[in-house]
PDB file of N, CA and C in Angstrom:
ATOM      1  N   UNK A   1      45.516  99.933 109.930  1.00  0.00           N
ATOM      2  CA  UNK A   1      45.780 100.998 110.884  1.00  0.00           C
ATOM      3  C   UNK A   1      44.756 102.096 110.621  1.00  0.00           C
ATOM      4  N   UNK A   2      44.103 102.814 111.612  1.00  0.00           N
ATOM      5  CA  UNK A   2      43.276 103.582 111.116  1.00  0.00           C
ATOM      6  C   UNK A   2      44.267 105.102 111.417  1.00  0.00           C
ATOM      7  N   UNK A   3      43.265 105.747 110.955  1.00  0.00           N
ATOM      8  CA  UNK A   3      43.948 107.263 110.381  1.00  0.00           C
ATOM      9  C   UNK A   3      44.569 108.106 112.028  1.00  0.00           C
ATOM     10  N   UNK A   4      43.271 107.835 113.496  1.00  0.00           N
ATOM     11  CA  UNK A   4      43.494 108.435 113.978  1.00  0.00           C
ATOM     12  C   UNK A   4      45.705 107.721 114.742  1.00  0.00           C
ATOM     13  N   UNK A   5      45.472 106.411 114.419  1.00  0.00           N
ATOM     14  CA  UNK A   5      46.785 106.071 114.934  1.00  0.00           C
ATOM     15  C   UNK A   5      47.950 105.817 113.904  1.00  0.00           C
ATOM     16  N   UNK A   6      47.907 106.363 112.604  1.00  0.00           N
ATOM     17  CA  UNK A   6      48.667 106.592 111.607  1.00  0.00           C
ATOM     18  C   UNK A   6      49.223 108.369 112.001  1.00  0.00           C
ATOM     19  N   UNK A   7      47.865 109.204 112.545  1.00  0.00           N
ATOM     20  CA  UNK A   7      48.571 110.499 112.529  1.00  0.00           C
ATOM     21  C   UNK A   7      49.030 110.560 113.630  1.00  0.00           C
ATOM     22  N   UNK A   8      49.532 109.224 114.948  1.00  0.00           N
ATOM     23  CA  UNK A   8      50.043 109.242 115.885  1.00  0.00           C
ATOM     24  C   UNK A   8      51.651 109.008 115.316  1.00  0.00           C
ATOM     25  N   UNK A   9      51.779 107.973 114.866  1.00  0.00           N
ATOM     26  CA  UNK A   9      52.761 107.867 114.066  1.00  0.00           C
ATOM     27  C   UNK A   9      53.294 108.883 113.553  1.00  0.00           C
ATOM     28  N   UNK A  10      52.835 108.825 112.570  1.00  0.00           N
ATOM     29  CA  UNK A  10      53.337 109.903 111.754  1.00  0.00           C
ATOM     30  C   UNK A  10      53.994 111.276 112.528  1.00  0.00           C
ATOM     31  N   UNK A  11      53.489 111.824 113.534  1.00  0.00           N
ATOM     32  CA  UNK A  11      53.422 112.726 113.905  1.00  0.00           C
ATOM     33  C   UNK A  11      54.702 112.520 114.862  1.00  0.00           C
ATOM     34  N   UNK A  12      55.211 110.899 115.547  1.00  0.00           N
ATOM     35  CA  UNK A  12      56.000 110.685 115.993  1.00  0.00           C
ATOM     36  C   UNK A  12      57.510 110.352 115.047  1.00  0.00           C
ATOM     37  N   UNK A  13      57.341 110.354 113.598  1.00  0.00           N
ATOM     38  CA  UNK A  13      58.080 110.095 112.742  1.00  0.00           C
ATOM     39  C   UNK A  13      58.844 111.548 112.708  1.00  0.00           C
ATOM     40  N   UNK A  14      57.805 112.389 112.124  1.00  0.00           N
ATOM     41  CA  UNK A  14      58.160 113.371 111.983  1.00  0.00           C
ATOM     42  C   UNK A  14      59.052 114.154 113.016  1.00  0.00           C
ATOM     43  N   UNK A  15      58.381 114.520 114.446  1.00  0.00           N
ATOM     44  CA  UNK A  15      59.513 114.718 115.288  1.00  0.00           C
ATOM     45  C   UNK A  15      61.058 114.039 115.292  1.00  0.00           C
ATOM     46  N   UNK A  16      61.044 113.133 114.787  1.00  0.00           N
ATOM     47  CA  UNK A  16      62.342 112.178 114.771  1.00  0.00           C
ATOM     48  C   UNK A  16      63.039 112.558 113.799  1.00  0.00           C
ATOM     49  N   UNK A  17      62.051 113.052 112.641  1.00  0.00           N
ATOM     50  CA  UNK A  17      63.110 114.403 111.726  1.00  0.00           C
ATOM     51  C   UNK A  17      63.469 115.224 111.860  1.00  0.00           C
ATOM     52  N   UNK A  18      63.122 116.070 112.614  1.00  0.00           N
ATOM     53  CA  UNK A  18      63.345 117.569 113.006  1.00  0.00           C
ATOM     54  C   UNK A  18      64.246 117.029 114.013  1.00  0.00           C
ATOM     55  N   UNK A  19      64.481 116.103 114.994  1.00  0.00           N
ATOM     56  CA  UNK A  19      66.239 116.078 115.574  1.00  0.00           C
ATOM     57  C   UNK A  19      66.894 115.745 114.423  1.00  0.00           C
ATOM     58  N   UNK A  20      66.670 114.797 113.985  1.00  0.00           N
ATOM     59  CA  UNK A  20      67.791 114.101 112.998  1.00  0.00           C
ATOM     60  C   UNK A  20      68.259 115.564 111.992  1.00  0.00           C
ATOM     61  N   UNK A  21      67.824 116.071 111.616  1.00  0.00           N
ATOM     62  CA  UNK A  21      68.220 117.152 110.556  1.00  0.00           C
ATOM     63  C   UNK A  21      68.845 118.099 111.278  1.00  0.00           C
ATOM     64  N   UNK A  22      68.244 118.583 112.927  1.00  0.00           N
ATOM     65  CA  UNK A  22      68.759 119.062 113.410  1.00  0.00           C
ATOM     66  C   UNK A  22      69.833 118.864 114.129  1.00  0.00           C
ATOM     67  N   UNK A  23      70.328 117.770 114.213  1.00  0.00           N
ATOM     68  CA  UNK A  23      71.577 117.229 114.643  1.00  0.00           C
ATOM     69  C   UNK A  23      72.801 117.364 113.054  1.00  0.00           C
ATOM     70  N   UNK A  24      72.346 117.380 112.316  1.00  0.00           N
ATOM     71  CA  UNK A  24      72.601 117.213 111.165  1.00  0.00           C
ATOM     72  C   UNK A  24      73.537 118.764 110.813  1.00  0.00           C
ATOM     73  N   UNK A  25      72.407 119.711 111.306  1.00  0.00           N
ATOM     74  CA  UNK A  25      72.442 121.160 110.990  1.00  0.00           C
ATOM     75  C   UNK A  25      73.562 121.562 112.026  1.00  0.00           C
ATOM     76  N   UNK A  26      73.448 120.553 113.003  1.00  0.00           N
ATOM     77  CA  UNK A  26      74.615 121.284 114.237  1.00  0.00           C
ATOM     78  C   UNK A  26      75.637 121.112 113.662  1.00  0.00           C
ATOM     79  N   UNK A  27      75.787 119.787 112.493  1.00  0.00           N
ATOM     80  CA  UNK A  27      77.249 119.147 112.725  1.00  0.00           C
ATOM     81  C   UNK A  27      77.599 120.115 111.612  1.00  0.00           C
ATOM     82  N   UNK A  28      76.829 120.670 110.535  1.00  0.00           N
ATOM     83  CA  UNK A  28      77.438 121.352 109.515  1.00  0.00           C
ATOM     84  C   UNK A  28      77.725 122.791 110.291  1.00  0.00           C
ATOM     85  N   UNK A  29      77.274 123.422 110.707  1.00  0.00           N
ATOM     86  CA  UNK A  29      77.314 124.456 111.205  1.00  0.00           C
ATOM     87  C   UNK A  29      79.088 124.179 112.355  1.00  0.00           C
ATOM     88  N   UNK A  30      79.368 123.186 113.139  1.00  0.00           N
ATOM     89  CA  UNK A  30      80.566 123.269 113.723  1.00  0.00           C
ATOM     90  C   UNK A  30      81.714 122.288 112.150  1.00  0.00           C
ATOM     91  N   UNK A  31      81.221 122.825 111.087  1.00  0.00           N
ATOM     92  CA  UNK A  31      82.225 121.907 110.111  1.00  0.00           C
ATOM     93  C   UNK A  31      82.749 123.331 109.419  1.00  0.00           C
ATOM     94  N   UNK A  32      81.721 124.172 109.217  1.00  0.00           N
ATOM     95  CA  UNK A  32      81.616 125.608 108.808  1.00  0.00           C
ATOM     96  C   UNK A  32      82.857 126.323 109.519  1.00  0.00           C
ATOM     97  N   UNK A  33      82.575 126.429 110.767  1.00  0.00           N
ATOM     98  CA  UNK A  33      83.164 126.861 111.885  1.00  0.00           C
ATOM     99  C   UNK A  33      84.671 126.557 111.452  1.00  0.00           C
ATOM    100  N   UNK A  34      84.949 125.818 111.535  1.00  0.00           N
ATOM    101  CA  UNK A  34      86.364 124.673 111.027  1.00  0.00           C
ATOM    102  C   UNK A  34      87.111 125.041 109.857  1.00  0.00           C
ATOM    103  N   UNK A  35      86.051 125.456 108.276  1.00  0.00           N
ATOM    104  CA  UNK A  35      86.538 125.900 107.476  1.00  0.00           C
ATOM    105  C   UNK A  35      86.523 127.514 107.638  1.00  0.00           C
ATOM    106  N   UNK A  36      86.149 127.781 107.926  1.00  0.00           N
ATOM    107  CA  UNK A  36      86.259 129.158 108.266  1.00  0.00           C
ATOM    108  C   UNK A  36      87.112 129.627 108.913  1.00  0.00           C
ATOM    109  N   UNK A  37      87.895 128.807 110.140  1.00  0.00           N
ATOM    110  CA  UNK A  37      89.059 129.020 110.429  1.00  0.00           C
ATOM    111  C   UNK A  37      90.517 128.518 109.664  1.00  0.00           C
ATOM    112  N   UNK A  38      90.086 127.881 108.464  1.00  0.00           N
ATOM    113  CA  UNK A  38      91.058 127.371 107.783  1.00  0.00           C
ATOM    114  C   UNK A  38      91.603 125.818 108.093  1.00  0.00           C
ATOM    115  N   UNK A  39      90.888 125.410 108.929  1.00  0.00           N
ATOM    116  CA  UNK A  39      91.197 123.816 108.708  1.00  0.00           C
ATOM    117  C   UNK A  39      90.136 122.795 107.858  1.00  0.00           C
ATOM    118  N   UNK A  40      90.248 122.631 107.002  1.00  0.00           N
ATOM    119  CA  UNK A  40      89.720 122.458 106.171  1.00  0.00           C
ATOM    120  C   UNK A  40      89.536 120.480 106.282  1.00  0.00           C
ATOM    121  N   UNK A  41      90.601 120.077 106.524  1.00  0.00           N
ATOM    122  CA  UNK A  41      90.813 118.828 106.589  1.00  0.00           C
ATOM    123  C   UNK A  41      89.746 118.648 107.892  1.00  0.00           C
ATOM    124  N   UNK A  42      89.822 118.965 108.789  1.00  0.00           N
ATOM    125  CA  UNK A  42      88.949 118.711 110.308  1.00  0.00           C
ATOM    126  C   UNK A  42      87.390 118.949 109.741  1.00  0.00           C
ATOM    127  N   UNK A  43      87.213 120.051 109.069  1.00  0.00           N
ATOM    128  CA  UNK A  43      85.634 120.616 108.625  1.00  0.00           C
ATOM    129  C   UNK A  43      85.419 119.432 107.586  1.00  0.00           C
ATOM    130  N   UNK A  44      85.848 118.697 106.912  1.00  0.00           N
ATOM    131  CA  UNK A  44      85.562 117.590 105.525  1.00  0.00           C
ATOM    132  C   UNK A  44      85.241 116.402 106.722  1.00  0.00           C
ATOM    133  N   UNK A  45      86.153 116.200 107.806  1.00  0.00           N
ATOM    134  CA  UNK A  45      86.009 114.623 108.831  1.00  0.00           C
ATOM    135  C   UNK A  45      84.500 115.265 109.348  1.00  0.00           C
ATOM    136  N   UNK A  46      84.722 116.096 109.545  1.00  0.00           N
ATOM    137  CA  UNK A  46      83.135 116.682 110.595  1.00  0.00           C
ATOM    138  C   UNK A  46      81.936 116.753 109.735  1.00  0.00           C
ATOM    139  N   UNK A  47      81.812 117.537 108.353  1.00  0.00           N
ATOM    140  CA  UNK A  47      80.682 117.388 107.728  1.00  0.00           C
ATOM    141  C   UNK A  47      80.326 115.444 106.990  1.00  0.00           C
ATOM    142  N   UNK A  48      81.324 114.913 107.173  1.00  0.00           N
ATOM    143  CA  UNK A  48      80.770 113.673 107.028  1.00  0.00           C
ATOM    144  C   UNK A  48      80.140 112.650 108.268  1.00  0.00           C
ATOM    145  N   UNK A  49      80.103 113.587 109.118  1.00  0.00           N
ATOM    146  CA  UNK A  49      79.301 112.814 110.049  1.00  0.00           C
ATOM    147  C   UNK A  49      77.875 112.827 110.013  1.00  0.00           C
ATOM    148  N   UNK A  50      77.685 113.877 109.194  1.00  0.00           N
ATOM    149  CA  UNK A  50      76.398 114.291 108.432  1.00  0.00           C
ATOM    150  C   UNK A  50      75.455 113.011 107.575  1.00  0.00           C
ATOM    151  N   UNK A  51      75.813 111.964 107.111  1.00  0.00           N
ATOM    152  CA  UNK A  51      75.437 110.886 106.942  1.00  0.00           C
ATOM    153  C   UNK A  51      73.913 110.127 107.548  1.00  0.00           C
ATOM    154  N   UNK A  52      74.938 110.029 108.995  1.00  0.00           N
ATOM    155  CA  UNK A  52      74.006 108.971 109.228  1.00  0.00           C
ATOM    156  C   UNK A  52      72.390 110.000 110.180  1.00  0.00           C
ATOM    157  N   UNK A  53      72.889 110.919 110.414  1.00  0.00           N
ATOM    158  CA  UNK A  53      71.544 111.503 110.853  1.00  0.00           C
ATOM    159  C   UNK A  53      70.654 112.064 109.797  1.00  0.00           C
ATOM    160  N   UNK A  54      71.552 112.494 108.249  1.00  0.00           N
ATOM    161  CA  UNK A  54      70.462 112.433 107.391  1.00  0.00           C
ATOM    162  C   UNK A  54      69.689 111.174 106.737  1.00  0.00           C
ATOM    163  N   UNK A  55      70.635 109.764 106.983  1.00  0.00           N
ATOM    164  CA  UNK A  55      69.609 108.660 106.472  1.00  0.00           C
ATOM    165  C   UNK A  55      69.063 108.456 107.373  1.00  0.00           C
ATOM    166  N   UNK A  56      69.169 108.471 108.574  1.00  0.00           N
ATOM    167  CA  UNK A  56      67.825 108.140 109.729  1.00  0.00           C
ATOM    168  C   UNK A  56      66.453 108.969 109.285  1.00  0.00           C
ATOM    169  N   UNK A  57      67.013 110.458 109.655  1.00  0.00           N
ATOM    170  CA  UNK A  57      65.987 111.032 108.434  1.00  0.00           C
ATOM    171  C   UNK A  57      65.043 110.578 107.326  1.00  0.00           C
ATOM    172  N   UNK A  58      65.908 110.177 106.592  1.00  0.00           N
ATOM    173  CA  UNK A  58      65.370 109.491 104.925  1.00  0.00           C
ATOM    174  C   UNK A  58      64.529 108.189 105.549  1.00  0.00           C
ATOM    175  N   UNK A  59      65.038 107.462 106.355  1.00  0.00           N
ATOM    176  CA  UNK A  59      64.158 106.572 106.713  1.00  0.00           C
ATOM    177  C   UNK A  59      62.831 106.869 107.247  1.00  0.00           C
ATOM    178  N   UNK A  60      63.219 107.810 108.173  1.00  0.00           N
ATOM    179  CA  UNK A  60      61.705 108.471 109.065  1.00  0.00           C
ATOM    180  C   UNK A  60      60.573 108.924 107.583  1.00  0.00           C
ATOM    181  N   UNK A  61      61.282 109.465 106.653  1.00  0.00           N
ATOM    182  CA  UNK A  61      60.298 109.674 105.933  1.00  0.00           C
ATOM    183  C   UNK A  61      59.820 108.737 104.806  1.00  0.00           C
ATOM    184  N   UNK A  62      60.492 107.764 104.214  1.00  0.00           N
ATOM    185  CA  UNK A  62      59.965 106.754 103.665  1.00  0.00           C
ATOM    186  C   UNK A  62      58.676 105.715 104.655  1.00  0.00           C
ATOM    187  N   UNK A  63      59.216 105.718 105.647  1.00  0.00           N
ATOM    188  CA  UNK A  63      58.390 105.334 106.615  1.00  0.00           C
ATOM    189  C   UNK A  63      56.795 105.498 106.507  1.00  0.00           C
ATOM    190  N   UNK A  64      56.956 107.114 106.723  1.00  0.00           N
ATOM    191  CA  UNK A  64      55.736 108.063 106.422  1.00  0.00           C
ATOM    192  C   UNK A  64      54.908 107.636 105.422  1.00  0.00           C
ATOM    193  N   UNK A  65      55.680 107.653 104.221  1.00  0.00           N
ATOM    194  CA  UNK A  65      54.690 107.649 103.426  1.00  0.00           C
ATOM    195  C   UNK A  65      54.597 106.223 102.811  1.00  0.00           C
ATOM    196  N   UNK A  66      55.127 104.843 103.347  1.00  0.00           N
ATOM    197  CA  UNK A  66      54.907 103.587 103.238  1.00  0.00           C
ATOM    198  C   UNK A  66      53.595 103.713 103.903  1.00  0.00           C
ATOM    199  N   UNK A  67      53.483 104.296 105.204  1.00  0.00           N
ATOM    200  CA  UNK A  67      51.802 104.322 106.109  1.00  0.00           C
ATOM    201  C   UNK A  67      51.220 104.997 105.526  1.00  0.00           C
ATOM    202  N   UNK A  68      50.864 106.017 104.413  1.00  0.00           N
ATOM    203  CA  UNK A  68      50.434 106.744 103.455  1.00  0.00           C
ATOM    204  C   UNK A  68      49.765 105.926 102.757  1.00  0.00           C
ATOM    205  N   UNK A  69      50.834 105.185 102.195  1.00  0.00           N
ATOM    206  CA  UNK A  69      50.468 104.587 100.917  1.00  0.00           C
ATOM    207  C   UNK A  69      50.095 103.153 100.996  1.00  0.00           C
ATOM    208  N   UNK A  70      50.460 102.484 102.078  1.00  0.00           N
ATOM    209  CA  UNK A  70      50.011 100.533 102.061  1.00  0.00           C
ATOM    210  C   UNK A  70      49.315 101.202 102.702  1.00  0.00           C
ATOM    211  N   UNK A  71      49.207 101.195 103.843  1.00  0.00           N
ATOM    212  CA  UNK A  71      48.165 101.445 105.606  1.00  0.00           C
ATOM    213  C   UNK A  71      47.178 102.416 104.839  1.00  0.00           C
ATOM    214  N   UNK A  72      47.436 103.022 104.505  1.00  0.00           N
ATOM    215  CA  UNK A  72      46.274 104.571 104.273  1.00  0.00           C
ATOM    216  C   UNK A  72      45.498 104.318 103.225  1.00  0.00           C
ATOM    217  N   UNK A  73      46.484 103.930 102.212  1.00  0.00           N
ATOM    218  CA  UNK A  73      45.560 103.635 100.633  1.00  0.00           C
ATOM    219  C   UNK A  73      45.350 104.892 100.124  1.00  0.00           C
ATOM    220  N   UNK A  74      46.364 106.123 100.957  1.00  0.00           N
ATOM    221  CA  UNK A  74      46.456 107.554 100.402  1.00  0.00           C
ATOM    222  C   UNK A  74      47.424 107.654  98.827  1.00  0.00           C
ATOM    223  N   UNK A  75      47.045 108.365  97.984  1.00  0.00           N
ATOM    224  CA  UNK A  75      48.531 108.270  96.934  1.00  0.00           C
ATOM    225  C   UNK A  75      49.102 109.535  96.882  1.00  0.00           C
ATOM    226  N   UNK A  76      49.928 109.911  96.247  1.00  0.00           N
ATOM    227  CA  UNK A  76      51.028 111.116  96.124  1.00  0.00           C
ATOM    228  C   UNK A  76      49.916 112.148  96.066  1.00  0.00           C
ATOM    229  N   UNK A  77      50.239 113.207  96.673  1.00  0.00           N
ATOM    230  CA  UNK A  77      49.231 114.200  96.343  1.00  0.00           C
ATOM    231  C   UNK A  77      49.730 114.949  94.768  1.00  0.00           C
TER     232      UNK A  77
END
């Protein structure tokens, strides 16, 4: 893969983090909401929905730097 279509990638990875975290950030923020009004049980079901948009996340970025590191032949900075 050359660099200019790795930083296409990449660049499309990355956007896919910034929802995912930000979906992430919504759900804690209405779990907050929840404990803050004292239901505590509803805010614990809600911040665990938090999961799977942070491993999509984790994936988007292992991703990254698998094309870094096989594809690129870049290493850790």
């Amino acid at each position: 893969m050359d660099r200019k279509a790795a930083n296409s990638v990449i660049t499309a990875f990355i956007s896919r983090i910034e929802k995912e975290l930000g979906e992430a950030a919504s759900i804690a923020k209405a779990a907050r909401v929840c404990a803050k009004g004292g239901n505590t049980p509803k805010a614990i079901k809600i911040v665990m929905d938090i999961e799977d948009p942070a491993r999509r996340a984790a994936d988007m970025m292992k991703a990254i730097l698998l094309i870094r590191h096989e594809l690129l032949g870049d290493g850790p900075d």
